[in-house]
PDB file of N, CA and C in Angstrom:
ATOM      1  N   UNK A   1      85.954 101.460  97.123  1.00  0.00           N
ATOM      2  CA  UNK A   1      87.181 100.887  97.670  1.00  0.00           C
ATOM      3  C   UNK A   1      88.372 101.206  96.765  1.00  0.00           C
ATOM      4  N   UNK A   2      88.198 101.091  95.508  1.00  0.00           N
ATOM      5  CA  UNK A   2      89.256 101.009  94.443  1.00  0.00           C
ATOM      6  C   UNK A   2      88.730 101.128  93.184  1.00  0.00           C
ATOM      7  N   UNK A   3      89.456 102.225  92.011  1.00  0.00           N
ATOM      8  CA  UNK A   3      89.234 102.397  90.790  1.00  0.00           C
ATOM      9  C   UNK A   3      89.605 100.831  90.242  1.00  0.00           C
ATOM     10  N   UNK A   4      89.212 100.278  89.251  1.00  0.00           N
ATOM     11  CA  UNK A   4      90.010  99.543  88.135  1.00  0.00           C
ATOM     12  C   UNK A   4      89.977 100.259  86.701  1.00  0.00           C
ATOM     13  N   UNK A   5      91.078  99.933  86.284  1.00  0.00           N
ATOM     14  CA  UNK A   5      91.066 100.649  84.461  1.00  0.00           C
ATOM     15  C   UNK A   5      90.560  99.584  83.458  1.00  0.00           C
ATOM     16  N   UNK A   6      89.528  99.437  83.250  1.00  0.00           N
ATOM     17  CA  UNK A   6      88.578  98.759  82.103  1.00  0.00           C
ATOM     18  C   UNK A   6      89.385  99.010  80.578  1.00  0.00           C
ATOM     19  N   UNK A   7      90.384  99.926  80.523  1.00  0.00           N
ATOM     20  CA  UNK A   7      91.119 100.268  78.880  1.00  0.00           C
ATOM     21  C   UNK A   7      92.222  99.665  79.490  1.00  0.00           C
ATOM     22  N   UNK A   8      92.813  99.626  80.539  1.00  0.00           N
ATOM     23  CA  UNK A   8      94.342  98.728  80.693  1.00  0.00           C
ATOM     24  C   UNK A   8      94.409  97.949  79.895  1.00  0.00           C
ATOM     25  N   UNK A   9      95.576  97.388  79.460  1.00  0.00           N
ATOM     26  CA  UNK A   9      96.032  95.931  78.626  1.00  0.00           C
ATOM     27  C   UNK A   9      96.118  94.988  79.831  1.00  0.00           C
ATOM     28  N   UNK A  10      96.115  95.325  81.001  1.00  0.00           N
ATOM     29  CA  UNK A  10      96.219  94.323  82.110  1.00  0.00           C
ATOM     30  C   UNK A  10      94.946  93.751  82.404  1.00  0.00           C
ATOM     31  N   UNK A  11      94.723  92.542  82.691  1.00  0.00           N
ATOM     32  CA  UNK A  11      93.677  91.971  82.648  1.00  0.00           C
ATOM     33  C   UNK A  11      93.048  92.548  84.246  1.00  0.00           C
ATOM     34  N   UNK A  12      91.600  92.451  83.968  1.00  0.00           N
ATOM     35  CA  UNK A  12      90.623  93.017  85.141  1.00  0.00           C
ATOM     36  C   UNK A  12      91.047  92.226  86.718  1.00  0.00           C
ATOM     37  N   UNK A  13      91.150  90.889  86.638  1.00  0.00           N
ATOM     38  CA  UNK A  13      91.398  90.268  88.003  1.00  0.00           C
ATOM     39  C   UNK A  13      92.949  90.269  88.442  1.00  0.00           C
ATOM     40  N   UNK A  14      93.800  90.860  87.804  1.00  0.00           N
ATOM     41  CA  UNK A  14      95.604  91.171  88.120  1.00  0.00           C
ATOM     42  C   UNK A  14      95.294  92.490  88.596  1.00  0.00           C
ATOM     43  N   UNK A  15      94.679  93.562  88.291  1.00  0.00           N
ATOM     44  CA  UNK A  15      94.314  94.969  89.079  1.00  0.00           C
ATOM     45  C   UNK A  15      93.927  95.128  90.166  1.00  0.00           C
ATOM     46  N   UNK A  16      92.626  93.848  90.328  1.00  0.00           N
ATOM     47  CA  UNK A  16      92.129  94.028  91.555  1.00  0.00           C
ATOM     48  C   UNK A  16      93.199  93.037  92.338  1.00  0.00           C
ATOM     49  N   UNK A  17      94.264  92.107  91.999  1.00  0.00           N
ATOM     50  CA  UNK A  17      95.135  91.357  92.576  1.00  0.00           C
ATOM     51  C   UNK A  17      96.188  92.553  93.365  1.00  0.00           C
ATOM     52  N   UNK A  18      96.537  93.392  92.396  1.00  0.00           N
ATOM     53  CA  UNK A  18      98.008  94.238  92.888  1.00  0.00           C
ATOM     54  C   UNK A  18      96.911  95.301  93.536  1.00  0.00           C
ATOM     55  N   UNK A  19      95.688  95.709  93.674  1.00  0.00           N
ATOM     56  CA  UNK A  19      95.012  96.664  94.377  1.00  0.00           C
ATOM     57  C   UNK A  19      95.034  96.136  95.906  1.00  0.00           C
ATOM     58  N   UNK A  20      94.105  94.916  95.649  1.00  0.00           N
ATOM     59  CA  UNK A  20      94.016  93.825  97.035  1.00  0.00           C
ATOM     60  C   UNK A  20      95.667  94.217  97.764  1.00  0.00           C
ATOM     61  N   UNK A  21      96.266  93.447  96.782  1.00  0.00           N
ATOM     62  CA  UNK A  21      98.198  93.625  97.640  1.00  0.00           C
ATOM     63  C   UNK A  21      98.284  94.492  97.920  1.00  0.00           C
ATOM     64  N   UNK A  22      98.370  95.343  97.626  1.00  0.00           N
ATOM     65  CA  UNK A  22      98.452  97.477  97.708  1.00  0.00           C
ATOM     66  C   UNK A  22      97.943  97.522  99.059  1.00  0.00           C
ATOM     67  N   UNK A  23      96.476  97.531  99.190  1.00  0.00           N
ATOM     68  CA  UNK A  23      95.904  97.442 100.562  1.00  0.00           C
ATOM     69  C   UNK A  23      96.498  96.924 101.563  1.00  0.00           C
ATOM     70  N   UNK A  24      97.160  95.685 101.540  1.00  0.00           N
ATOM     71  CA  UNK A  24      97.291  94.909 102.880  1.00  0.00           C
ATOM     72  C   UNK A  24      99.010  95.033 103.036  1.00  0.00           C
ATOM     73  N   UNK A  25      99.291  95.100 102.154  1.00  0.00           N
ATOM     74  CA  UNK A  25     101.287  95.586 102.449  1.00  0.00           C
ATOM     75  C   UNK A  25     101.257  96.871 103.029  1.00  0.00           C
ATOM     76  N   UNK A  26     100.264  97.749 102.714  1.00  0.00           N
ATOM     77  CA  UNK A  26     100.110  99.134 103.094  1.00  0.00           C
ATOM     78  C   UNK A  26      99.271  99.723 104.288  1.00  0.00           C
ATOM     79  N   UNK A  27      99.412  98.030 105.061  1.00  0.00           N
ATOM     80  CA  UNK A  27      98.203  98.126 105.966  1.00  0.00           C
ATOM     81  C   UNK A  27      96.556  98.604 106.368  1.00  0.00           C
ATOM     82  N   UNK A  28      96.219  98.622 104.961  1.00  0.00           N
ATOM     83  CA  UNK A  28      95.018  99.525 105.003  1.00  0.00           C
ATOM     84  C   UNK A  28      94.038  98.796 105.800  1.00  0.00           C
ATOM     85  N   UNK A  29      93.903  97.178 104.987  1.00  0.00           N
ATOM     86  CA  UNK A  29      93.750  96.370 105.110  1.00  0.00           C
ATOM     87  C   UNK A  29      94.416  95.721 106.333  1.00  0.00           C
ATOM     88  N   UNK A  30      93.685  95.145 107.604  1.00  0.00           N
ATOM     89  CA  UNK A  30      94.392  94.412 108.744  1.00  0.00           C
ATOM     90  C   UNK A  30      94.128  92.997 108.652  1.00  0.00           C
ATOM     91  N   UNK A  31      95.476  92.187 109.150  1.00  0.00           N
ATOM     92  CA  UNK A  31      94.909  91.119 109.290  1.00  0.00           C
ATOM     93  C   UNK A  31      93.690  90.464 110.009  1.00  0.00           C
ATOM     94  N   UNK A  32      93.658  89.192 109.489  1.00  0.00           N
ATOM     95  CA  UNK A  32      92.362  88.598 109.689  1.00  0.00           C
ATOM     96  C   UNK A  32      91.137  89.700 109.194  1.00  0.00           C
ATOM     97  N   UNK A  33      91.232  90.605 108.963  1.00  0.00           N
ATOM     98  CA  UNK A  33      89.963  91.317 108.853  1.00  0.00           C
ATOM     99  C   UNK A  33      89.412  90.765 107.097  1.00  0.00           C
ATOM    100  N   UNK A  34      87.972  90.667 107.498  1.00  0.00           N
ATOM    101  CA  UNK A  34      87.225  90.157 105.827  1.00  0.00           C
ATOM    102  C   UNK A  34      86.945  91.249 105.139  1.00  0.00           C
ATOM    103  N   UNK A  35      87.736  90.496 103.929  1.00  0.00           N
ATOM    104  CA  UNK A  35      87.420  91.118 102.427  1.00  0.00           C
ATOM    105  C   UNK A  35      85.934  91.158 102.099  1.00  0.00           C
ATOM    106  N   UNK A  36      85.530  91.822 100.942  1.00  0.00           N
ATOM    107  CA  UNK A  36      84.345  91.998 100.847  1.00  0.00           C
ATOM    108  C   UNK A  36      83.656  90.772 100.272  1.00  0.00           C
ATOM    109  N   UNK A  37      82.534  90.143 100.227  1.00  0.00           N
ATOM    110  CA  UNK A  37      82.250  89.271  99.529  1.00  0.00           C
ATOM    111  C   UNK A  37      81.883  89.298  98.312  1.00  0.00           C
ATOM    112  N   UNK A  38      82.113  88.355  97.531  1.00  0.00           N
ATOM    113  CA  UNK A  38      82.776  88.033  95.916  1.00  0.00           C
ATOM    114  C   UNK A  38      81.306  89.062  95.272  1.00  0.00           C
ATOM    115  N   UNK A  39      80.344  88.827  95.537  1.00  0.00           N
ATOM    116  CA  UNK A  39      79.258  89.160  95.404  1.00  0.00           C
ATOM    117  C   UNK A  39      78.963  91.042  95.377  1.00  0.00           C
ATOM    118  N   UNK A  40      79.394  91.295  96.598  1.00  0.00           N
ATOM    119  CA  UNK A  40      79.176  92.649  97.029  1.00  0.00           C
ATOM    120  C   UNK A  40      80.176  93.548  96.326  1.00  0.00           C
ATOM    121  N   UNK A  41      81.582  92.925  96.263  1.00  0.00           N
ATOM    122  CA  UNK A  41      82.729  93.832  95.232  1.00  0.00           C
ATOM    123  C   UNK A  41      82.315  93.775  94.168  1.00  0.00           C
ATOM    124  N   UNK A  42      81.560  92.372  93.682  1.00  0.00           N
ATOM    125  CA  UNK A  42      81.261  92.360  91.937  1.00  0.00           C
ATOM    126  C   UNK A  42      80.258  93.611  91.773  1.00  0.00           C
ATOM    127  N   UNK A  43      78.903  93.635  92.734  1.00  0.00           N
ATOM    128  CA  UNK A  43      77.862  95.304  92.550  1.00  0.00           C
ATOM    129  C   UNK A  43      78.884  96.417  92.667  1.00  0.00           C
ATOM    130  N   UNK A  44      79.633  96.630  93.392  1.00  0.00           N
ATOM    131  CA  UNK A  44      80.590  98.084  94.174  1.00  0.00           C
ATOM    132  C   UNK A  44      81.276  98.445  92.661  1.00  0.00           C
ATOM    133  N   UNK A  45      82.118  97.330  92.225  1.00  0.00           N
ATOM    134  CA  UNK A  45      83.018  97.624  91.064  1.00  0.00           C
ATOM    135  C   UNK A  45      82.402  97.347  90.279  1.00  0.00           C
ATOM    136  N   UNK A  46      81.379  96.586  89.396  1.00  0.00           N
ATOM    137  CA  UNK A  46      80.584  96.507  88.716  1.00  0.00           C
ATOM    138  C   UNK A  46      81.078  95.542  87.445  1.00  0.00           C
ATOM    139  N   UNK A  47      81.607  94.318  88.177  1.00  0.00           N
ATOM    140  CA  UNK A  47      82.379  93.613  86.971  1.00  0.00           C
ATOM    141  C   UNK A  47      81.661  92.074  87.640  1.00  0.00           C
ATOM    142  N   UNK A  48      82.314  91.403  86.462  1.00  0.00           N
ATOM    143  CA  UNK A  48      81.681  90.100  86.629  1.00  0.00           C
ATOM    144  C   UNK A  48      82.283  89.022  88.105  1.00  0.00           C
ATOM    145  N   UNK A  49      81.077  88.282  89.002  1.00  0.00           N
ATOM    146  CA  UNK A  49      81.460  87.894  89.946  1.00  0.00           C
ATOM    147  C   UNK A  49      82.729  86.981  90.141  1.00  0.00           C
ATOM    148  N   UNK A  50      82.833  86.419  88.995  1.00  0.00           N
ATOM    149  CA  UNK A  50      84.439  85.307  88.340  1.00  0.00           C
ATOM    150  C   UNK A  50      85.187  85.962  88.606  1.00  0.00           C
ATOM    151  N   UNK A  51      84.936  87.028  87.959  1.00  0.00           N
ATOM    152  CA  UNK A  51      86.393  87.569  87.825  1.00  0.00           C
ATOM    153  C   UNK A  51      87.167  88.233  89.156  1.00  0.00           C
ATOM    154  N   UNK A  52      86.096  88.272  89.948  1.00  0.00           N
ATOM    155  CA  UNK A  52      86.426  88.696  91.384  1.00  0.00           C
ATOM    156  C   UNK A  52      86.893  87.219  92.184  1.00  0.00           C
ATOM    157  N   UNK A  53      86.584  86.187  92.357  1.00  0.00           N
ATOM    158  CA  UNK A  53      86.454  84.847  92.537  1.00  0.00           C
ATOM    159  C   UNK A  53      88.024  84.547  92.165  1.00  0.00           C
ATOM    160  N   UNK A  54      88.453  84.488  90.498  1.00  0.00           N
ATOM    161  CA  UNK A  54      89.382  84.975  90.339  1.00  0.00           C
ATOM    162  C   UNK A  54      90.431  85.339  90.931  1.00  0.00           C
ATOM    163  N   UNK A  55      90.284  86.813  91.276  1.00  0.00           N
ATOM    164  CA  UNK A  55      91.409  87.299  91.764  1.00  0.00           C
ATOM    165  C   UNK A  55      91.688  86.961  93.537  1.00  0.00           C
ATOM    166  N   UNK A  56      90.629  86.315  94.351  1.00  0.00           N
ATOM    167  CA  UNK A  56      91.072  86.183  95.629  1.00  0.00           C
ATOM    168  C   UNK A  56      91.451  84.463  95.508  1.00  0.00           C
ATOM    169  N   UNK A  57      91.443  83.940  94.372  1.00  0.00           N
ATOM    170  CA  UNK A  57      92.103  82.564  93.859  1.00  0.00           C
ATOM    171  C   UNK A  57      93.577  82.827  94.382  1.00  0.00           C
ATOM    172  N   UNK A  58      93.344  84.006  93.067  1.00  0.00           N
ATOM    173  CA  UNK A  58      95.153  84.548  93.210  1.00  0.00           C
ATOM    174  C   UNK A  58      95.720  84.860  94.029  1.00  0.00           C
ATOM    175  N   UNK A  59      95.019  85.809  95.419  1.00  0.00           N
ATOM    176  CA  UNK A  59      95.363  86.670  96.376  1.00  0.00           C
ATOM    177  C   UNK A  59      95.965  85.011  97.483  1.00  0.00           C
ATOM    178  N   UNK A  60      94.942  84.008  97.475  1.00  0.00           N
ATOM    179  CA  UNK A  60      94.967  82.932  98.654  1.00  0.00           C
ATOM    180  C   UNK A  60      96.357  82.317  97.594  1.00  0.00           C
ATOM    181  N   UNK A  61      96.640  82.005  96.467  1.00  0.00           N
ATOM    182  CA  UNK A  61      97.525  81.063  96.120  1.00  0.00           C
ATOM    183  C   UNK A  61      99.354  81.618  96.059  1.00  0.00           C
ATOM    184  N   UNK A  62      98.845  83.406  96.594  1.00  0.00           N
ATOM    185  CA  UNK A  62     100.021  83.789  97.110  1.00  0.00           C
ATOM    186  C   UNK A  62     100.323  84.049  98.377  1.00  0.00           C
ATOM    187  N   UNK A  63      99.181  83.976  99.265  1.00  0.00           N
ATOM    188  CA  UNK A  63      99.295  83.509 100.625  1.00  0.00           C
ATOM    189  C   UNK A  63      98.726  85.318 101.069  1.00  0.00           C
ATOM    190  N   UNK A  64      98.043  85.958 100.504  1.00  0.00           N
ATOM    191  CA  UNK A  64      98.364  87.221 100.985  1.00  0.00           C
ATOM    192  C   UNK A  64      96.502  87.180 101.719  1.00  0.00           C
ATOM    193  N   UNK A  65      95.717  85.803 101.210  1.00  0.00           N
ATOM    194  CA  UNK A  65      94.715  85.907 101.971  1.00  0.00           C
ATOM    195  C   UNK A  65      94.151  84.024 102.615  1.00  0.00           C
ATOM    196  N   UNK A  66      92.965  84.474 103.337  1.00  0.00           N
ATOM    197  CA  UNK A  66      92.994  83.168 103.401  1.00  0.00           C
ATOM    198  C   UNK A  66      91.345  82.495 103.177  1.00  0.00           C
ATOM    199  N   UNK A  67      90.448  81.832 103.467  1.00  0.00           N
ATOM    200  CA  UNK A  67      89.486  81.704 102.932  1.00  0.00           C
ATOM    201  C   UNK A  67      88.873  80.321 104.135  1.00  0.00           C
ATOM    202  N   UNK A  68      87.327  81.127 104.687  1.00  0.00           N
ATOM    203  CA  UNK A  68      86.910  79.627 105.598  1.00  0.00           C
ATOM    204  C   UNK A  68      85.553  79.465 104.604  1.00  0.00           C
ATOM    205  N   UNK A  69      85.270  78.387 104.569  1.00  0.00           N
ATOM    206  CA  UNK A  69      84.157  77.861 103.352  1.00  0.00           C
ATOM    207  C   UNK A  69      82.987  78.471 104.505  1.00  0.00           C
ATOM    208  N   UNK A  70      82.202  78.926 103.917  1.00  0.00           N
ATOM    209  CA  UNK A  70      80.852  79.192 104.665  1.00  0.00           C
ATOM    210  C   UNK A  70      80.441  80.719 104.421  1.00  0.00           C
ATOM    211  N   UNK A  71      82.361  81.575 105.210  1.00  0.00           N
ATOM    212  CA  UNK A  71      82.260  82.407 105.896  1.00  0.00           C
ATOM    213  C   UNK A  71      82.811  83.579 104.942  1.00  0.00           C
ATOM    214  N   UNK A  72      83.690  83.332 104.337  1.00  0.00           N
ATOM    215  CA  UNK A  72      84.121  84.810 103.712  1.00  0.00           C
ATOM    216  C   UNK A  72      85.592  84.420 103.509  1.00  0.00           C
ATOM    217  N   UNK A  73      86.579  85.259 102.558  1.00  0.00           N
ATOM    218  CA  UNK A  73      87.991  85.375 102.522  1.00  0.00           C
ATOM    219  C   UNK A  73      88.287  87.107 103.493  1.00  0.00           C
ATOM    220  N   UNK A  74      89.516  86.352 104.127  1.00  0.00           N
ATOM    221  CA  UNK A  74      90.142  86.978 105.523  1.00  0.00           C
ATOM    222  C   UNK A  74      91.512  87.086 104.698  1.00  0.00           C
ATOM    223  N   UNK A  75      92.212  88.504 105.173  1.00  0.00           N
ATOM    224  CA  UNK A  75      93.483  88.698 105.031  1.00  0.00           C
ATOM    225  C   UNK A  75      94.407  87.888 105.701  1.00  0.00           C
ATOM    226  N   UNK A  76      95.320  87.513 105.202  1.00  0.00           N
ATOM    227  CA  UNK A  76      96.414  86.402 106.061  1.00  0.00           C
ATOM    228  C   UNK A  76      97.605  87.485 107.074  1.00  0.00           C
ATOM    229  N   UNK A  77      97.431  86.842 107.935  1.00  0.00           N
ATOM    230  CA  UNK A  77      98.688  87.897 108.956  1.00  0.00           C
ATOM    231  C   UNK A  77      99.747  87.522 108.609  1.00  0.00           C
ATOM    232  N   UNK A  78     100.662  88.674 108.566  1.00  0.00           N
ATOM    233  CA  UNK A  78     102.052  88.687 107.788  1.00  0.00           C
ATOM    234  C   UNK A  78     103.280  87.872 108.787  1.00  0.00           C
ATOM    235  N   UNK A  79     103.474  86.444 108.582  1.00  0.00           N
ATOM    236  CA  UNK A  79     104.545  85.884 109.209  1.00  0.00           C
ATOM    237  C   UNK A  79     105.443  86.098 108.955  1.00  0.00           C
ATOM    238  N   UNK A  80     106.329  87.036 108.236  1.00  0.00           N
ATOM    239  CA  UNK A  80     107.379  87.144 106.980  1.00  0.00           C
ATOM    240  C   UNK A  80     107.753  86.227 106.187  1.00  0.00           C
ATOM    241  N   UNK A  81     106.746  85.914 105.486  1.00  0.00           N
ATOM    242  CA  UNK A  81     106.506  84.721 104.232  1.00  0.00           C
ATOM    243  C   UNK A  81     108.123  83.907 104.371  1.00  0.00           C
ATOM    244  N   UNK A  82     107.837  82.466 104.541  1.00  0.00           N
ATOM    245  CA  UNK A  82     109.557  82.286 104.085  1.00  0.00           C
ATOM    246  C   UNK A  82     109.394  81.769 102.687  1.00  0.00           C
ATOM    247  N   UNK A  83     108.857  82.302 101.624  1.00  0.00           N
ATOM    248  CA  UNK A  83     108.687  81.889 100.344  1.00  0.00           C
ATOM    249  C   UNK A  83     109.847  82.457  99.826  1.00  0.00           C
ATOM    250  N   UNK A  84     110.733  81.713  99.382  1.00  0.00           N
ATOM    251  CA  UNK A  84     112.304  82.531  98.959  1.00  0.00           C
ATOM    252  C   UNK A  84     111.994  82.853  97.418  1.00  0.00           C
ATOM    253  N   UNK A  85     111.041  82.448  96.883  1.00  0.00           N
ATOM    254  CA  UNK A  85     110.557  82.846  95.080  1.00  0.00           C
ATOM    255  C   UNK A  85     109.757  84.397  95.413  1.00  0.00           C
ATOM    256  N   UNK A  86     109.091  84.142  96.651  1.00  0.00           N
ATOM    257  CA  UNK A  86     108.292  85.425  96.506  1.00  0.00           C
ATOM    258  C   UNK A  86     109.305  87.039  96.921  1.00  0.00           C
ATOM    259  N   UNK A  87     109.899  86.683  97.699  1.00  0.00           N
ATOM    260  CA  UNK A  87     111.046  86.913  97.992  1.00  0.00           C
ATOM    261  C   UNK A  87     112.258  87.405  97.009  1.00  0.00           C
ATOM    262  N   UNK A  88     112.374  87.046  95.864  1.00  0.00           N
ATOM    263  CA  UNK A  88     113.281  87.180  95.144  1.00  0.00           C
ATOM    264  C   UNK A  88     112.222  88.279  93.716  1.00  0.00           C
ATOM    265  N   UNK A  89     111.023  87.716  93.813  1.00  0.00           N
ATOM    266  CA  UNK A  89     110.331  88.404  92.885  1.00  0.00           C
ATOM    267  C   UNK A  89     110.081  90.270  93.715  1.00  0.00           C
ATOM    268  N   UNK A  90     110.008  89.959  94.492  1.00  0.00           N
ATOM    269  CA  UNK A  90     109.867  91.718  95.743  1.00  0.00           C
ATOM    270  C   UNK A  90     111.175  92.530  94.947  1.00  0.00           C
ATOM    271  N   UNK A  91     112.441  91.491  95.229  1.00  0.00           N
ATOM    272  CA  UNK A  91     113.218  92.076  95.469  1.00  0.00           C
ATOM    273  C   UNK A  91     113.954  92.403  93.785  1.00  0.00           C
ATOM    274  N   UNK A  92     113.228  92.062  92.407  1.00  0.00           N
ATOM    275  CA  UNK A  92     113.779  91.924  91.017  1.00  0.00           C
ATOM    276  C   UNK A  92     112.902  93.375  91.261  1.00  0.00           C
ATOM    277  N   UNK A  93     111.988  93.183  91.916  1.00  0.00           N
ATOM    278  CA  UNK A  93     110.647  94.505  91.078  1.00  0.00           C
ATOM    279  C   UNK A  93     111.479  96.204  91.607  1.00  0.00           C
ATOM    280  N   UNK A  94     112.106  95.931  92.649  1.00  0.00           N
ATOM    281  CA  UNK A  94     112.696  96.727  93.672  1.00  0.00           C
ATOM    282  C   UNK A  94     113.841  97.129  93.093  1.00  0.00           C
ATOM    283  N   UNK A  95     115.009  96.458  92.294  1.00  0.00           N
ATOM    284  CA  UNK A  95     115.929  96.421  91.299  1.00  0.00           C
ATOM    285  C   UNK A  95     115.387  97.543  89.845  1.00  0.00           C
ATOM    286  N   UNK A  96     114.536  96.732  89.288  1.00  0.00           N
ATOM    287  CA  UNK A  96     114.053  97.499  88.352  1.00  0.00           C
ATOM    288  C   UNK A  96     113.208  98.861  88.286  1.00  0.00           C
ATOM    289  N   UNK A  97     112.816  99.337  89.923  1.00  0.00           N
ATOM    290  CA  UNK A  97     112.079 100.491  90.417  1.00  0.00           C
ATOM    291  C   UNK A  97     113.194 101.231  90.531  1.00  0.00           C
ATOM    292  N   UNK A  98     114.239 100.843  91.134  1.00  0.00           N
ATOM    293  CA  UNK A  98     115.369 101.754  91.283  1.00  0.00           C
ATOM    294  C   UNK A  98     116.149 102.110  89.912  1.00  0.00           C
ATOM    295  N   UNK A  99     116.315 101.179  88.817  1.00  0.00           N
ATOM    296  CA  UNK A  99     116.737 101.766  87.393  1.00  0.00           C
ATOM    297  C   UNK A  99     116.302 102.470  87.220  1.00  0.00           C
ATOM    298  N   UNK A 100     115.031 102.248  87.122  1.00  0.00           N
ATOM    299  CA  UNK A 100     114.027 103.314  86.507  1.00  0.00           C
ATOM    300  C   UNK A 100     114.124 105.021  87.047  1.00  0.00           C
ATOM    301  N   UNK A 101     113.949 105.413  88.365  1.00  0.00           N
ATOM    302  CA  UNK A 101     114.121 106.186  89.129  1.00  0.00           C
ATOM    303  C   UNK A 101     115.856 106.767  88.602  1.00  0.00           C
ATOM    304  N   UNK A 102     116.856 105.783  88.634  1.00  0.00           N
ATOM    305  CA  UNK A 102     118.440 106.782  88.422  1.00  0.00           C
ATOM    306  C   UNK A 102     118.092 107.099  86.607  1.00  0.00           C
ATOM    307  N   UNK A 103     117.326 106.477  86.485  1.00  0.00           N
ATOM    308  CA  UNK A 103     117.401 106.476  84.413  1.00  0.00           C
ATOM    309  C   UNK A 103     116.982 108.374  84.765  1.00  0.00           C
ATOM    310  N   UNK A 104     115.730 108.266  85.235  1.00  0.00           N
ATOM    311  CA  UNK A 104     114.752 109.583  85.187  1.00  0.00           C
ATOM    312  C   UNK A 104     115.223 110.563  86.077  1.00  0.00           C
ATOM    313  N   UNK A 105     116.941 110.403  86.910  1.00  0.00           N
ATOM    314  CA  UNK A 105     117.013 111.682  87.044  1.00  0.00           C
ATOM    315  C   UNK A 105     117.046 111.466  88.706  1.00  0.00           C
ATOM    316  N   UNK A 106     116.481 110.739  89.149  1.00  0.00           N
ATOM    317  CA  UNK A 106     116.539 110.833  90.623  1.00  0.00           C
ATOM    318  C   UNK A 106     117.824 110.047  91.244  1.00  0.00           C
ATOM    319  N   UNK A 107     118.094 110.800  92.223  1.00  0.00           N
ATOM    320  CA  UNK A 107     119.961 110.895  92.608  1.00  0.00           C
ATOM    321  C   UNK A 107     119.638 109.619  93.701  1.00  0.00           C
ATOM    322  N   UNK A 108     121.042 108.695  93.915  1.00  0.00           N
ATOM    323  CA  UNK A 108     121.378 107.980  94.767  1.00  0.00           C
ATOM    324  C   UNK A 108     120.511 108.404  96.401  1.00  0.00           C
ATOM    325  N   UNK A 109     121.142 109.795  96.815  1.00  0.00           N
ATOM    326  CA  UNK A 109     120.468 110.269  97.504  1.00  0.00           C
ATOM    327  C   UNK A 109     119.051 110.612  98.151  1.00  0.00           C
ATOM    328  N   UNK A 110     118.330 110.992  97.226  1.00  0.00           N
ATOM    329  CA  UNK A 110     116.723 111.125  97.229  1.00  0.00           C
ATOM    330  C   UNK A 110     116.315 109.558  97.436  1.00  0.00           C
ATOM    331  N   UNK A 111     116.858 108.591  96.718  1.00  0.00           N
ATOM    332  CA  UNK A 111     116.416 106.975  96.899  1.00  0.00           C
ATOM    333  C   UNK A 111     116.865 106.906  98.312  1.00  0.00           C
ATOM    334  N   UNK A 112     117.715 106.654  98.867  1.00  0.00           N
ATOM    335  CA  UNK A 112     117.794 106.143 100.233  1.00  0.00           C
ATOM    336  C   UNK A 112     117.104 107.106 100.982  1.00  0.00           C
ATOM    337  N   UNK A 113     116.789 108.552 100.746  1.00  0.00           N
ATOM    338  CA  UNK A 113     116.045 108.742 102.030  1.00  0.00           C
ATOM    339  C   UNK A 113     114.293 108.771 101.627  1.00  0.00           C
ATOM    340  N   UNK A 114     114.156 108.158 100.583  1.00  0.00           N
ATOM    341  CA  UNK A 114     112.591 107.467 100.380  1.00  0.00           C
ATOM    342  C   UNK A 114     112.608 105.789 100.520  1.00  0.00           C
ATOM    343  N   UNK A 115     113.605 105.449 100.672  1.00  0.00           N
ATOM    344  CA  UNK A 115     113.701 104.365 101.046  1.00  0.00           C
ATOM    345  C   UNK A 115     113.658 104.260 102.820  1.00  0.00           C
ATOM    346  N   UNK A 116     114.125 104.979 103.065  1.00  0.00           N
ATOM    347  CA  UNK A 116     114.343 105.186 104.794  1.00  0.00           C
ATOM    348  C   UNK A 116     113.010 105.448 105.246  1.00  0.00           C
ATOM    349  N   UNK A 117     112.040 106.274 104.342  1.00  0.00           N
ATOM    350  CA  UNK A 117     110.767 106.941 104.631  1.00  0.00           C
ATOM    351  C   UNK A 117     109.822 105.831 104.558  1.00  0.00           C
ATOM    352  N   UNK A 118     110.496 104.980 103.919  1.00  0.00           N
ATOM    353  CA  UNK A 118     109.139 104.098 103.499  1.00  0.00           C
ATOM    354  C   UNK A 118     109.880 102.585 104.732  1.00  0.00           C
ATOM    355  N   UNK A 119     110.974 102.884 105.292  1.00  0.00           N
ATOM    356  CA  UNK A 119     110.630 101.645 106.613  1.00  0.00           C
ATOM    357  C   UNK A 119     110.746 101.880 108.122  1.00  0.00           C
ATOM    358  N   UNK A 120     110.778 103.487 108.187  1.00  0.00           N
ATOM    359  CA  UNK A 120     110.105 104.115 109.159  1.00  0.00           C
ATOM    360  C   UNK A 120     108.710 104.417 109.535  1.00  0.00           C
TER     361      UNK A 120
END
């Protein structure tokens, strides 16, 4: 499903957090459809079952999944969150993607039409 980097300084269950996100902003992942169980990702990726447990803690306490006791954690369908924190955090990361990008050279230009590319 997904590499993780075991040498990152980023901790193991924030990788598979922004991987999980990656997937389902990027539609790979559809709503309602089930994630793998805590169990089966821990054999696939080969890390401890917590730490998987863990990260769909994280995934449900940002709303990006949801969880029925019995049955499995399910992707949450995208209502357009009215979380105005989550919202403001999208939009700091989006700020600082674009510094980064004019720092290194890439023109006003090239940004808006990868910006255009990416909400077409």
């Amino acid at each position: 499903m997904f590499e993780l980097d075991i040498r990152s300084r980023t901790p193991i269950y924030e990788q598979l957090v922004e991987k999980f996100v990656e997937l389902i902003v990027t539609g790979v992942l559809k709503a309602d459809e089930q994630l793998p169980s805590v169990r089966t990702l821990a054999t696939q990726v080969t890390i401890n079952p917590n730490t998987i447990q863990k990260a769909y803690r994280e995934l449900e306490v940002k709303g990006y999944i949801y969880s029925v006791k019995g049955k499995g954690s399910y992707v949450k369908a995208s209502e357009f969150i009215q979380d105005d924190s989550k919202k403001v955090e999208a939009l700091a990361k989006l700020d600082k993607a674009i510094k980064e990008a004019l720092y290194l050279g890439v023109s006003p230009e090239e940004l808006l039409l990868h910006i255009k590319k990416q909400i077409n």
